[in-house]
C-alpha atoms as a PDB file:
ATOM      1  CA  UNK A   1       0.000   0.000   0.000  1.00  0.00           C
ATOM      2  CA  UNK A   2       1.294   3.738  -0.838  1.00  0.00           C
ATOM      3  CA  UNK A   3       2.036   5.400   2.215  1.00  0.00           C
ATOM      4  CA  UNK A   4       1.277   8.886   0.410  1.00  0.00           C
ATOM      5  CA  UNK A   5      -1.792   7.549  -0.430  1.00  0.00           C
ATOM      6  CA  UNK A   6      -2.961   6.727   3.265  1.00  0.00           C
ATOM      7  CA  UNK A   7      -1.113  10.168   4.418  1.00  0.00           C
ATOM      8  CA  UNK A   8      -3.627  12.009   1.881  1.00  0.00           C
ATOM      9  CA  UNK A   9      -6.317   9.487   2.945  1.00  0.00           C
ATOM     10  CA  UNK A  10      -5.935  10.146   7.004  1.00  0.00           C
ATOM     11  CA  UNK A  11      -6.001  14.423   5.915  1.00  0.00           C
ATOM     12  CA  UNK A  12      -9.066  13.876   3.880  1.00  0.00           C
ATOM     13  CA  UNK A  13     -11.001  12.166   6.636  1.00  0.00           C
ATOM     14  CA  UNK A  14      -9.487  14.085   9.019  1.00  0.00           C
ATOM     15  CA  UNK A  15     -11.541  17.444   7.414  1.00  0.00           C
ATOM     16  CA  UNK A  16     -14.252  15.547   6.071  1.00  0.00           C
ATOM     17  CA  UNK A  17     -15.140  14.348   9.622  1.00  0.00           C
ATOM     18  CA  UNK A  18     -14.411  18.287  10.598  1.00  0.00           C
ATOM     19  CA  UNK A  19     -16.842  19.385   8.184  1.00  0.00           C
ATOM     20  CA  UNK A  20     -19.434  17.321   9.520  1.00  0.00           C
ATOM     21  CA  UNK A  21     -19.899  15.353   6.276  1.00  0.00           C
ATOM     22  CA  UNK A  22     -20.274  11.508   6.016  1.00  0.00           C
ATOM     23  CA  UNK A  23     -18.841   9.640   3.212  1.00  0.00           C
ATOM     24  CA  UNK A  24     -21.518   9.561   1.110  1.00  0.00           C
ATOM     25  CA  UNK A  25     -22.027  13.058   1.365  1.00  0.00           C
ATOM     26  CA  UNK A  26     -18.679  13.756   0.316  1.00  0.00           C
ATOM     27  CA  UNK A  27     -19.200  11.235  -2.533  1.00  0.00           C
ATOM     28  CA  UNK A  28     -22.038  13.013  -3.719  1.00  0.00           C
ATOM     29  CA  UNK A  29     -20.599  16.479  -4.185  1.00  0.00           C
ATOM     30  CA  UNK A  30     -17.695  14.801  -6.090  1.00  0.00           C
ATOM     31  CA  UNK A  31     -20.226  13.414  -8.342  1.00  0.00           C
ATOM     32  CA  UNK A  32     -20.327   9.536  -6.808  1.00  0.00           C
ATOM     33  CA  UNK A  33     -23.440   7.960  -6.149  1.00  0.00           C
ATOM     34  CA  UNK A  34     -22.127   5.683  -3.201  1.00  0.00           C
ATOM     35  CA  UNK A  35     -19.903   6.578  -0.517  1.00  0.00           C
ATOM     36  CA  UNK A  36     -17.171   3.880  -1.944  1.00  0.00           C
ATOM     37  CA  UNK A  37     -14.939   5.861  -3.657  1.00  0.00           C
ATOM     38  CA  UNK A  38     -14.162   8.046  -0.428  1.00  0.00           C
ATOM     39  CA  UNK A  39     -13.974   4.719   1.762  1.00  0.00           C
ATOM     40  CA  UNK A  40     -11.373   3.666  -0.935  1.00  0.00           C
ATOM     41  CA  UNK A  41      -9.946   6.977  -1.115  1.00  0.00           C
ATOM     42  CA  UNK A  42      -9.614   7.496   3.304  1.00  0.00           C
ATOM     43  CA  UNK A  43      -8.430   4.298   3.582  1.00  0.00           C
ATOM     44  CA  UNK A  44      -5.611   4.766   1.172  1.00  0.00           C
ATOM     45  CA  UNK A  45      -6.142   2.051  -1.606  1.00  0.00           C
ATOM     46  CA  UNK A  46      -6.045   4.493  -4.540  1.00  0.00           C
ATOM     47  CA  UNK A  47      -4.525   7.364  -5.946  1.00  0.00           C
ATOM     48  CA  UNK A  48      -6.207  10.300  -5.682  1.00  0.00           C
ATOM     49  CA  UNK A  49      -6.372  12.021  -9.602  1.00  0.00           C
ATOM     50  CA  UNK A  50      -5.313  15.895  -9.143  1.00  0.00           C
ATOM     51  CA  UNK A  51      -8.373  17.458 -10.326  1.00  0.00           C
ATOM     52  CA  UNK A  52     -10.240  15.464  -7.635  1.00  0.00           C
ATOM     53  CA  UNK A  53      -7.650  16.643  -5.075  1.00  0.00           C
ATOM     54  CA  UNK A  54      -8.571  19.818  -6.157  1.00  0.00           C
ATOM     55  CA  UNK A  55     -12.370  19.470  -5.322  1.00  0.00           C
ATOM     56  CA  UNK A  56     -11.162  18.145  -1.737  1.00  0.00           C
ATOM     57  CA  UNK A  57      -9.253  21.673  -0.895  1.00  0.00           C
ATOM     58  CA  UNK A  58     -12.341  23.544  -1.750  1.00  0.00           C
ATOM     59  CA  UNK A  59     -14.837  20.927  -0.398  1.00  0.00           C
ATOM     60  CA  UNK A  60     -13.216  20.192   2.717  1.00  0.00           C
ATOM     61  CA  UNK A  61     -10.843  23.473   3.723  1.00  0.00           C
ATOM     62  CA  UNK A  62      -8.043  21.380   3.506  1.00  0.00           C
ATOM     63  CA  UNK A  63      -4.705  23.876   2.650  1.00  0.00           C
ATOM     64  CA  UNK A  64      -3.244  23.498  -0.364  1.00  0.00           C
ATOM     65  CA  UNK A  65       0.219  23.811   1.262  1.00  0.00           C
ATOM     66  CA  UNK A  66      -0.447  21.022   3.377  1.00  0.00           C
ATOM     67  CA  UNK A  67      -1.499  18.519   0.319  1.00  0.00           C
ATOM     68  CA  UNK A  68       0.988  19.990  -1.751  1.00  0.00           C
ATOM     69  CA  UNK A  69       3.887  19.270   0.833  1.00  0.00           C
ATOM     70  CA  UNK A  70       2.680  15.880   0.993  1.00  0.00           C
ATOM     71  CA  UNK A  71       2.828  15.247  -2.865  1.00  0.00           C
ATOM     72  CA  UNK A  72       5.984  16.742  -3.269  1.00  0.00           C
ATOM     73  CA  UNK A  73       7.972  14.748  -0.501  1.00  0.00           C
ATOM     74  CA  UNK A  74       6.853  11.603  -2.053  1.00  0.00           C
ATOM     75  CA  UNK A  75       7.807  12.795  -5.601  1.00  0.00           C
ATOM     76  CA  UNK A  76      11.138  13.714  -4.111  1.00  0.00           C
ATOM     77  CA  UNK A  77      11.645  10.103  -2.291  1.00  0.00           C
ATOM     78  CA  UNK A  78      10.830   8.490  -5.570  1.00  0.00           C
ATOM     79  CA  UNK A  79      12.906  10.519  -7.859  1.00  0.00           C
ATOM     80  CA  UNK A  80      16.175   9.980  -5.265  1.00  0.00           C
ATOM     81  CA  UNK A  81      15.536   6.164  -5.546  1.00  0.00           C
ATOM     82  CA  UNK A  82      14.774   5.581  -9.156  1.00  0.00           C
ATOM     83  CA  UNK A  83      18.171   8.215 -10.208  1.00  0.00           C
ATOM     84  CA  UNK A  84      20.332   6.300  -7.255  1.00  0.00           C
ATOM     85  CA  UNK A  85      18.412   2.960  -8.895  1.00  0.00           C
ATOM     86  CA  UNK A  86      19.509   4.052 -12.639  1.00  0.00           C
ATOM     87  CA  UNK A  87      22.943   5.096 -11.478  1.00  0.00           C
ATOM     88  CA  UNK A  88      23.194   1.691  -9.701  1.00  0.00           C
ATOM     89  CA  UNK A  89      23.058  -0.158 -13.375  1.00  0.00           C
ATOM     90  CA  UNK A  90      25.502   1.908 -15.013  1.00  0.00           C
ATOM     91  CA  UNK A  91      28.806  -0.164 -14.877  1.00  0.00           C
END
């Protein structure tokens, strides 16, 4: 399982629960008729497309910063271990 993808899962039900919204609620103003897609999503079992992360800031008050730090620090993880990975099989 993706840790970023629980991290943003945990900070989505974290204001979703702050907001006072269940899940399928939340599902229905992002256009889902059943709450599954934000069980999947809290839980961490998918990734989240952007434009849909985009709905959660405004939906939910989450700061950008704070989602945007997240995403970042995982890009940066990856790209340090797939250039030490290629640099690895040069030899």
């Amino acid at each position: 399982m993706n840790t970023t993808n629980q991290e943003l899962g945990k900070l989505v039900k974290e204001y979703r629960v702050k907001k006072g919204l269940t899940q399928l609620e939340l599902s229905e103003k992002l256009g889902y008729d059943t709450p599954q897609f934000v069980s999947i999503m809290e839980r961490g079992l998918a990734k989240l497309p952007l434009n849909v992360i985009g709905q959660l800031i405004v939906l939910l008050g989450i700061p950008e910063k704070k989602i945007t730090a997240l995403l970042l620090e995982a890009y940066r993880k990856n790209m340090h271990k797939e250039i030490s990975s290629g640099k690895s099989q040069v030899g």
